[in-house]
Protein backbone atom coordinates (compact mmCIF):
# COMPACT_ATOMS: atom_id res chain seq x y z
CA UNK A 1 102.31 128.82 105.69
CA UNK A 2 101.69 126.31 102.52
CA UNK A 3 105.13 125.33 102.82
CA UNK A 4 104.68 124.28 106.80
CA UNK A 5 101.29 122.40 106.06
CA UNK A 6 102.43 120.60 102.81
CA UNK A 7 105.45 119.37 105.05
CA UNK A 8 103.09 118.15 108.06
CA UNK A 9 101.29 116.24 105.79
CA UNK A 10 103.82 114.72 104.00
CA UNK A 11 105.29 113.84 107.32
CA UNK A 12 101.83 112.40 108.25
CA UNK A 13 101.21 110.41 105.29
CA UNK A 14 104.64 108.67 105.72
CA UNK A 15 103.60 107.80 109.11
CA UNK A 16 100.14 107.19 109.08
CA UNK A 17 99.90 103.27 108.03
CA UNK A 18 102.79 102.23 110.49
CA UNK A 19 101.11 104.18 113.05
CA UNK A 20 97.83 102.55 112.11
CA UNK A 21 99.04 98.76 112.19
CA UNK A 22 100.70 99.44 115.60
CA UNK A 23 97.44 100.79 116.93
CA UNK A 24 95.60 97.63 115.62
CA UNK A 25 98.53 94.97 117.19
CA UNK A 26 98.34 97.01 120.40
CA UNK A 27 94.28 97.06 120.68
CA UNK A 28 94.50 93.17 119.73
CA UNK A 29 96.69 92.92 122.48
CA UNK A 30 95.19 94.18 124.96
CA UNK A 31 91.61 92.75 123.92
CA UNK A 32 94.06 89.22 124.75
CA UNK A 33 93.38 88.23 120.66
CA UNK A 34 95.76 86.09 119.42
CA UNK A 35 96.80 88.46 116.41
CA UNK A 36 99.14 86.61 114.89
CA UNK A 37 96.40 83.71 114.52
CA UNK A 38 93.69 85.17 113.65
CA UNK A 39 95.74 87.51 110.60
CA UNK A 40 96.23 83.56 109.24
CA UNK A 41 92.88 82.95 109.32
CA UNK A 42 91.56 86.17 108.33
CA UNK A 43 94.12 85.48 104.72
CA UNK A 44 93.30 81.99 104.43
CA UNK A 45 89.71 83.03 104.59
CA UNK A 46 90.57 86.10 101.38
CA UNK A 47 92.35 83.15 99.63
CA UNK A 48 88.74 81.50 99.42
CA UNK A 49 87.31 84.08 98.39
CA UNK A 50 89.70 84.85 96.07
CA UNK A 51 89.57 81.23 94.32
CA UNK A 52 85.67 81.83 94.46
CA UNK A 53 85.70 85.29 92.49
CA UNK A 54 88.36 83.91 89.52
CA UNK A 55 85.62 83.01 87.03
CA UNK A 56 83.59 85.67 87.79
CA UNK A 57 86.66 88.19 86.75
CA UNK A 58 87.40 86.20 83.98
CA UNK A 59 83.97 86.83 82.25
CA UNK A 60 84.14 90.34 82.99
CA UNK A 61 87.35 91.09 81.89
CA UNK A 62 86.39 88.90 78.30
CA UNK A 63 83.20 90.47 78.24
CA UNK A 64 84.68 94.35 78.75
CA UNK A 65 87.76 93.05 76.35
CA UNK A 66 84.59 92.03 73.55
CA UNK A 67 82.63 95.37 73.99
CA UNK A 68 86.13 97.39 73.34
CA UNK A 69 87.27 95.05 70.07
CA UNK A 70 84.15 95.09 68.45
CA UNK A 71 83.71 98.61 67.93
CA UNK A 72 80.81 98.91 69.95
CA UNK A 73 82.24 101.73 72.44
CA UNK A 74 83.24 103.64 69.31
CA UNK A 75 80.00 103.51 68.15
CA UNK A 76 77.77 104.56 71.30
CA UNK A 77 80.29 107.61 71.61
CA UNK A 78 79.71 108.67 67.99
CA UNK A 79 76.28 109.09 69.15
CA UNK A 80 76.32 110.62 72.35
CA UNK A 81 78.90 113.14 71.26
CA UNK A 82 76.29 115.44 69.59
CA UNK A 83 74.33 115.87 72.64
CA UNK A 84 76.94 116.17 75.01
CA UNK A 85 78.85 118.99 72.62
CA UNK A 86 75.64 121.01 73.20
CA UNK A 87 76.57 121.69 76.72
CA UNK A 88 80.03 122.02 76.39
CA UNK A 89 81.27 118.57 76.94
CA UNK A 90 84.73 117.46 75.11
CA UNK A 91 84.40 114.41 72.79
CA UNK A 92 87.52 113.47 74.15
CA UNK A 93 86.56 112.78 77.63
CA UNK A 94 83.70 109.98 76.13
CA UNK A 95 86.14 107.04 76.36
CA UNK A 96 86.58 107.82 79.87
CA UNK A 97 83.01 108.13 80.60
CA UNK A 98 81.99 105.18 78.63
CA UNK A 99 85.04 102.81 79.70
CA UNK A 100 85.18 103.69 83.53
CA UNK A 101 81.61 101.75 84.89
CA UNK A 102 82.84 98.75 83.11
CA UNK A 103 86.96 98.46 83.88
CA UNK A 104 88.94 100.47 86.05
CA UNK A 105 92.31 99.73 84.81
CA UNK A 106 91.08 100.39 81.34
CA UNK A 107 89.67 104.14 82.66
CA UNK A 108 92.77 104.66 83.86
CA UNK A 109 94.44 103.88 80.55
CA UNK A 110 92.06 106.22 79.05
CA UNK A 111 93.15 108.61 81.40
CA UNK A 112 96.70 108.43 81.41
CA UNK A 113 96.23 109.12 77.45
CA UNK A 114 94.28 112.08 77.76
CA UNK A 115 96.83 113.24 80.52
CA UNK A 116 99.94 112.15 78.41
CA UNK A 117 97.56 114.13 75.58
CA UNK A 118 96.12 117.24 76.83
CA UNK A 119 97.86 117.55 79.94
CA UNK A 120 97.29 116.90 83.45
CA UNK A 121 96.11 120.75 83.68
CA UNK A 122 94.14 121.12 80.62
CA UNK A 123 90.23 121.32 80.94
CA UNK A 124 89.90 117.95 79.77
CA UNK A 125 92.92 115.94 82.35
CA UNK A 126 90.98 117.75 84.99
CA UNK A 127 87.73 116.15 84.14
CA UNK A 128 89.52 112.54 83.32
CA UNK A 129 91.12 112.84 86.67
CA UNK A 130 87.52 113.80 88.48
CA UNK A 131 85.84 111.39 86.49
CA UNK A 132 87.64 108.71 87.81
CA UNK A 133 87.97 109.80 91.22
CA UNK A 134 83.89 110.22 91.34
CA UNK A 135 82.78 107.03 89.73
CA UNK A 136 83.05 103.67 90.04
CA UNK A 137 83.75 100.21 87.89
CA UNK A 138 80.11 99.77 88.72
CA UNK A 139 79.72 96.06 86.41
CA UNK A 140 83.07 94.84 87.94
CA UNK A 141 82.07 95.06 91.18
CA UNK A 142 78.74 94.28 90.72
CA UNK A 143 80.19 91.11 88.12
CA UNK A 144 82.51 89.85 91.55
CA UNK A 145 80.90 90.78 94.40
CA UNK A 146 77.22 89.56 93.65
CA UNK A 147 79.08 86.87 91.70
CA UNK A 148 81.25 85.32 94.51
CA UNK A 149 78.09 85.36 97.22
CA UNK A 150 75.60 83.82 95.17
CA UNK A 151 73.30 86.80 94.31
CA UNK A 152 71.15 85.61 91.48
CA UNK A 153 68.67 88.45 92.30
CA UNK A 154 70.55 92.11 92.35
CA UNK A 155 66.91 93.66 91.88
CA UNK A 156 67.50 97.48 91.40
CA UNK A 157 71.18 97.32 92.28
CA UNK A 158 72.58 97.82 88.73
CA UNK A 159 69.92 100.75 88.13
CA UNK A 160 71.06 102.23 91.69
CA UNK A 161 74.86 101.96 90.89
CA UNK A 162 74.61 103.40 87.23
CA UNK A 163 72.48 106.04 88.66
CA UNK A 164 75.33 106.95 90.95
CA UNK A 165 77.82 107.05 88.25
CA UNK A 166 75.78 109.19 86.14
CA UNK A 167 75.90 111.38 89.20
CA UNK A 168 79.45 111.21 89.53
CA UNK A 169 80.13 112.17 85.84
CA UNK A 170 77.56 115.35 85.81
CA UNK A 171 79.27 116.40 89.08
CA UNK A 172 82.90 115.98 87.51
CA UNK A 173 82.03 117.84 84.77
CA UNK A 174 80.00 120.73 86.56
CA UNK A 175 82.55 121.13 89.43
CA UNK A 176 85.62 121.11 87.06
CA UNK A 177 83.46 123.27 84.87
CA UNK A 178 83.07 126.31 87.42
CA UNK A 179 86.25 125.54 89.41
CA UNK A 180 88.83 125.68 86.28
């Protein structure tokens, strides 16, 4: 029975973005939109946006490069650790915490070491992999996004979005805590 489902879906995931594309073509099609066209415009308009978002990446990506060389992640996780080791949570896992609001292909360097360290089935690859499947690179994406449109006033936004990943990281650890 496993074997039978894991085969339909890996037989469905091979076909499932072909499948989507030649649903969107044949909708445009028959909606008489000029698909072809309006996929040109549609890129030229991400190019734009693209060119528009540059410096905005750039200053995160200096400023997330600055918080890492200077010691100051090190730091905040020798001081969280204490509290955190009262409930059970591994030291280890901090980096991931700590690194994944601010860069997402750092968090997943983080990850891949604690993976590479502990294992992908250990206690603590479980909760890197969760971690970074239930939070987001919240000052990235705020950094670009609110960046590229103008947004000068993000109001409660940042409180919002950290509030979520704090969310995301008591879930990990809860859920991978009773489920493994």
């Amino acid at each position: 029975m496993a074997d039978s489902l894991q085969m339909i879906l890996t037989e469905a995931s091979a076909w499932a973005i072909p499948i989507i594309i030649l649903a969107i073509l044949t909708v445009g099609m028959l909606r008489k939109v000029k698909v072809y066209e309006t996929f040109v415009e549609g890129a030229k308009e991400g190019f734009q946006v693209g060119v528009r978002i540059i410096p905005f990446l750039v200053a995160i990506l200096v400023a997330i490069g600055m918080f890492r060389a200077s010691g100051a992640l090190d730091i905040m996780i020798r001081l969280i650790d204490p509290l955190l080791s009262l409930v059970g949570y591994p030291s280890e896992a901090l980096p991931m915490a700590m690194i994944r609001p601010l860069s997402g292909s750092g968090a997943l360097g983080v990850m891949s070491d604690l993976l590479a360290t502990h294992g992908p089935d250990s206690f603590i690859g479980r909760l890197a992999s969760t971690m970074m499947g239930s939070t987001e690179t919240t000052f990235y994406v705020l950094a670009v996004y609110l960046g590229s449109i103008g947004v000068r006033r993000s109001r409660h936004t940042l409180a919002a979005c950290l509030t979520a990943d704090a969310a995301g990281l008591i879930a990990a650890f809860i859920v991978v805590k009773l489920v493994f």
